[in-house]
C-alpha atoms as a PDB file:
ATOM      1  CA  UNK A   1     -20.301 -13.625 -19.523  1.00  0.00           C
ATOM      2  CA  UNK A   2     -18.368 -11.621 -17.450  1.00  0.00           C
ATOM      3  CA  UNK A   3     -14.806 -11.002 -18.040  1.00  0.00           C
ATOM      4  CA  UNK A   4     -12.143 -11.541 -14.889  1.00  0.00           C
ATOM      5  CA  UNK A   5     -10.157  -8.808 -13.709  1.00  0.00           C
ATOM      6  CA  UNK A   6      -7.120  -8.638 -14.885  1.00  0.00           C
ATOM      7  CA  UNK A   7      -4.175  -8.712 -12.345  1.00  0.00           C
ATOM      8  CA  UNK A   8      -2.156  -5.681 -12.238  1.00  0.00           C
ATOM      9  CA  UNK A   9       1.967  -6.277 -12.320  1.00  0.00           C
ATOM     10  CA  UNK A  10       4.394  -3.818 -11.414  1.00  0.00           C
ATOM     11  CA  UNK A  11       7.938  -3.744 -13.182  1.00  0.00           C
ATOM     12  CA  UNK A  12      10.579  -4.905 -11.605  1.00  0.00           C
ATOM     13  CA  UNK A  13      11.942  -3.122  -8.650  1.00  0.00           C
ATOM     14  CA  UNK A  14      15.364  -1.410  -9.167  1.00  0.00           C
ATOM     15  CA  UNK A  15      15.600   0.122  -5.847  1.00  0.00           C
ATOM     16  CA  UNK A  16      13.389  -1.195  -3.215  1.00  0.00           C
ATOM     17  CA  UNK A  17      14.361   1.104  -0.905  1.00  0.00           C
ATOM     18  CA  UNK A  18      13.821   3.896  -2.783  1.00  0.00           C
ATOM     19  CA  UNK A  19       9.865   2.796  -3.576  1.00  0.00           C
ATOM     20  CA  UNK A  20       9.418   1.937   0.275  1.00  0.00           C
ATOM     21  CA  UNK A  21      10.431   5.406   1.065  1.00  0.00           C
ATOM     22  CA  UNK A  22       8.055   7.382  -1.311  1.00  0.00           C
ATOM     23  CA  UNK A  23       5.261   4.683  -0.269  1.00  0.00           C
ATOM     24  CA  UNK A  24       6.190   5.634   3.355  1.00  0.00           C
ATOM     25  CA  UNK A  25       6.060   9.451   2.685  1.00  0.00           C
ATOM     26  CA  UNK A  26       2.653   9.162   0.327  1.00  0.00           C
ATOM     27  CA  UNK A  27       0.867   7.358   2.284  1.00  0.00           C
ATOM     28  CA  UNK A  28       1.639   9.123   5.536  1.00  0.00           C
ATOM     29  CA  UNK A  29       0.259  12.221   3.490  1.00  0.00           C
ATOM     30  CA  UNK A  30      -2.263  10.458   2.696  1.00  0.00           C
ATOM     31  CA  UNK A  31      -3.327   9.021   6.080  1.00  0.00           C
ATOM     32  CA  UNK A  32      -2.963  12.880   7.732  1.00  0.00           C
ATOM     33  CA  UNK A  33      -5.710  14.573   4.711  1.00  0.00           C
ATOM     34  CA  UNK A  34      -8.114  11.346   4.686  1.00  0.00           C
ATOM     35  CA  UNK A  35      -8.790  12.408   8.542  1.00  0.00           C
ATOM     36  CA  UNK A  36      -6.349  14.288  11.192  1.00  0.00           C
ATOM     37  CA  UNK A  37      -2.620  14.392  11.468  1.00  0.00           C
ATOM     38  CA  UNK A  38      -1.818  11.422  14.333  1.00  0.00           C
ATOM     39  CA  UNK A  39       1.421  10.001  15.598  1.00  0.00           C
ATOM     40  CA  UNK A  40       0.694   6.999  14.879  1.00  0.00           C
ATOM     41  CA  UNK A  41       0.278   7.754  11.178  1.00  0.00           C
ATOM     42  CA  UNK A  42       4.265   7.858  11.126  1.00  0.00           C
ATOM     43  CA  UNK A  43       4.052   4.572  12.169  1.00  0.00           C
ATOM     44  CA  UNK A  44       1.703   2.968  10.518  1.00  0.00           C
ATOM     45  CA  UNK A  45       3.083   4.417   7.162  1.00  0.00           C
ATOM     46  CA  UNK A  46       6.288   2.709   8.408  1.00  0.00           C
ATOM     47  CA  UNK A  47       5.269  -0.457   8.678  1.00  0.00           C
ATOM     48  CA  UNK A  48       3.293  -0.735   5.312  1.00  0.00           C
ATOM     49  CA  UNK A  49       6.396   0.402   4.156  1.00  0.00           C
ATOM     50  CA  UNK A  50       8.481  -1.840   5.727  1.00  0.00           C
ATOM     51  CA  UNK A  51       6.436  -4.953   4.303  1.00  0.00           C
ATOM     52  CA  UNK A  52       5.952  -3.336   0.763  1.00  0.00           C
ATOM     53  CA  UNK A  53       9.942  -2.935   0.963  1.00  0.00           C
ATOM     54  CA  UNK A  54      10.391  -6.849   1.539  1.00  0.00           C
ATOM     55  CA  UNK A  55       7.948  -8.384  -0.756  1.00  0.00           C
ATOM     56  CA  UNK A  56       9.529  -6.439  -3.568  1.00  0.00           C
ATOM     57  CA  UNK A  57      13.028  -7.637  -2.526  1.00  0.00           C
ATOM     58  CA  UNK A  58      11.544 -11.603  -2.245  1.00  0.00           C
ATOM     59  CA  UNK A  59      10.697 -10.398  -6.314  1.00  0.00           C
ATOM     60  CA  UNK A  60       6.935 -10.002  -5.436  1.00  0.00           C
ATOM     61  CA  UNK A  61       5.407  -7.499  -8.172  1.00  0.00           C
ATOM     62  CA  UNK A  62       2.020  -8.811  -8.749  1.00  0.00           C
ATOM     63  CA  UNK A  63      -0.326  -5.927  -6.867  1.00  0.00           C
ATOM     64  CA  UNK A  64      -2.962  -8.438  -5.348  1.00  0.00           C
ATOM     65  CA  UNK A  65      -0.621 -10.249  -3.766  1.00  0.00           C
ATOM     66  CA  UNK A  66       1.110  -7.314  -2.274  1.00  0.00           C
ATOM     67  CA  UNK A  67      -2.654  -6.275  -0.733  1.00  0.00           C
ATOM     68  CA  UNK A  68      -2.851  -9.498   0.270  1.00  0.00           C
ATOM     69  CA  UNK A  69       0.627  -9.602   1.889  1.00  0.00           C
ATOM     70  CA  UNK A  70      -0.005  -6.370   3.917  1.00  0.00           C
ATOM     71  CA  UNK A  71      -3.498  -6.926   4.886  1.00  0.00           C
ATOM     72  CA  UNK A  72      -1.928  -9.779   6.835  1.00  0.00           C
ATOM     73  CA  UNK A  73       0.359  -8.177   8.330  1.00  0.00           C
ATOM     74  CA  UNK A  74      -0.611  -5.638   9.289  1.00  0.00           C
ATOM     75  CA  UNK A  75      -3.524  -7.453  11.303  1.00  0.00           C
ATOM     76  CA  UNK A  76      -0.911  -7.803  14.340  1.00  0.00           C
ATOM     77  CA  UNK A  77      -0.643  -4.096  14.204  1.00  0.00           C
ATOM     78  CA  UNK A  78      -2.707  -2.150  17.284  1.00  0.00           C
ATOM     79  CA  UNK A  79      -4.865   0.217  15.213  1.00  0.00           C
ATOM     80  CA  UNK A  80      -6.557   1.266  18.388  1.00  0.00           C
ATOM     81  CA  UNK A  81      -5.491   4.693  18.458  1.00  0.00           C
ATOM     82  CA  UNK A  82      -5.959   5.074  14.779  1.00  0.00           C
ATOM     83  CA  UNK A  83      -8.729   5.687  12.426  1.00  0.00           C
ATOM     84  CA  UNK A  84      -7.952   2.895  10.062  1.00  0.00           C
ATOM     85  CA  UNK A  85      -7.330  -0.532  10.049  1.00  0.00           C
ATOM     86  CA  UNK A  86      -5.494  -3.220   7.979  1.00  0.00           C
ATOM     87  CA  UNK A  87      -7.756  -2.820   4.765  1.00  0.00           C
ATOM     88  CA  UNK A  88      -7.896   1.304   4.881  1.00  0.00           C
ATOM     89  CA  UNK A  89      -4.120   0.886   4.819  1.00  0.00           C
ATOM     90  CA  UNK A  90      -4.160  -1.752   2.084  1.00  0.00           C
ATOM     91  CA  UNK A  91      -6.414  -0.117  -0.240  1.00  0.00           C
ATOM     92  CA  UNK A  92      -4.750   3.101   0.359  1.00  0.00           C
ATOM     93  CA  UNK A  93      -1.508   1.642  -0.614  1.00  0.00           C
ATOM     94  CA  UNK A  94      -3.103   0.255  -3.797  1.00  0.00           C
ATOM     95  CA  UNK A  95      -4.330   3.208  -4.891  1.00  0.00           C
ATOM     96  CA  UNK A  96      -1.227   4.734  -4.371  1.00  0.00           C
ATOM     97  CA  UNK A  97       0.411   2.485  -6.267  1.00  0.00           C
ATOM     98  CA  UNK A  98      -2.458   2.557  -9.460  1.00  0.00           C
ATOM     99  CA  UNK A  99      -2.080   6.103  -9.112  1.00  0.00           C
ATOM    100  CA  UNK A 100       1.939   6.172  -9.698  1.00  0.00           C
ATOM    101  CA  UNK A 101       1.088   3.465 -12.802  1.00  0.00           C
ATOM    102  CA  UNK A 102      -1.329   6.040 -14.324  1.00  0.00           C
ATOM    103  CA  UNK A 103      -4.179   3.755 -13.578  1.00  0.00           C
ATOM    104  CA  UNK A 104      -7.405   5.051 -12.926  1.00  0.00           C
ATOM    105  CA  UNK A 105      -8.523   3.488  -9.315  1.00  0.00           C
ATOM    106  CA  UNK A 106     -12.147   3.875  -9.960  1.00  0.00           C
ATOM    107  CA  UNK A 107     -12.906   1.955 -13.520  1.00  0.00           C
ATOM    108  CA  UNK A 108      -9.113   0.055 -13.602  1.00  0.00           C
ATOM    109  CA  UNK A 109      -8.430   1.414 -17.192  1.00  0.00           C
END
């Protein structure tokens, strides 16, 4: 029998604001190396921010649910002068975040 994922938590947030800006600045660097520098990357990175930044202050730290919470909103975003959409951005946060926990993306050890 296969065994379920387990769900990944991340500590409590001391300084939301603080996390939302290095979120904002990794994964703008991150959205100008996956393709080519664009405006709207600055934005984009901006708003992930922005919604990563409130679900931590509502006490959200369980990773799925922070996906989950910016996949949705970011559905109302125009991506049509962009590469990526609201899952690119979503997984790309994600991995961010594993990556900063010292987990490895690929295998989830």
């Amino acid at each position: 029998m296969t065994e379920p994922i387990r769900s990944i938590t991340l500590p409590p947030s001391k300084n939301p604001q603080q996390e939302g800006e290095w979120l904002r600045e990794s994964l703008l660097r991150w959205l100008d190396t996956e393709f080519i520098p664009e405006a709207v990357n600055q934005i984009i990175a901006q708003r992930a921010a922005q919604i990563f930044v409130r679900q931590r202050m509502e006490g959200e730290n369980d990773l799925g649910s922070l996906v989950i919470a910016i996949v949705t909103e970011m559905q109302a975003f125009d991506f049509s002068k962009s590469f990526y959409g609201e899952f690119a951005i979503a997984n790309a946060v994600s991995d961010l975040l594993l990556e900063s926990l010292g987990i490895d993306k690929c295998c989830g050890e």
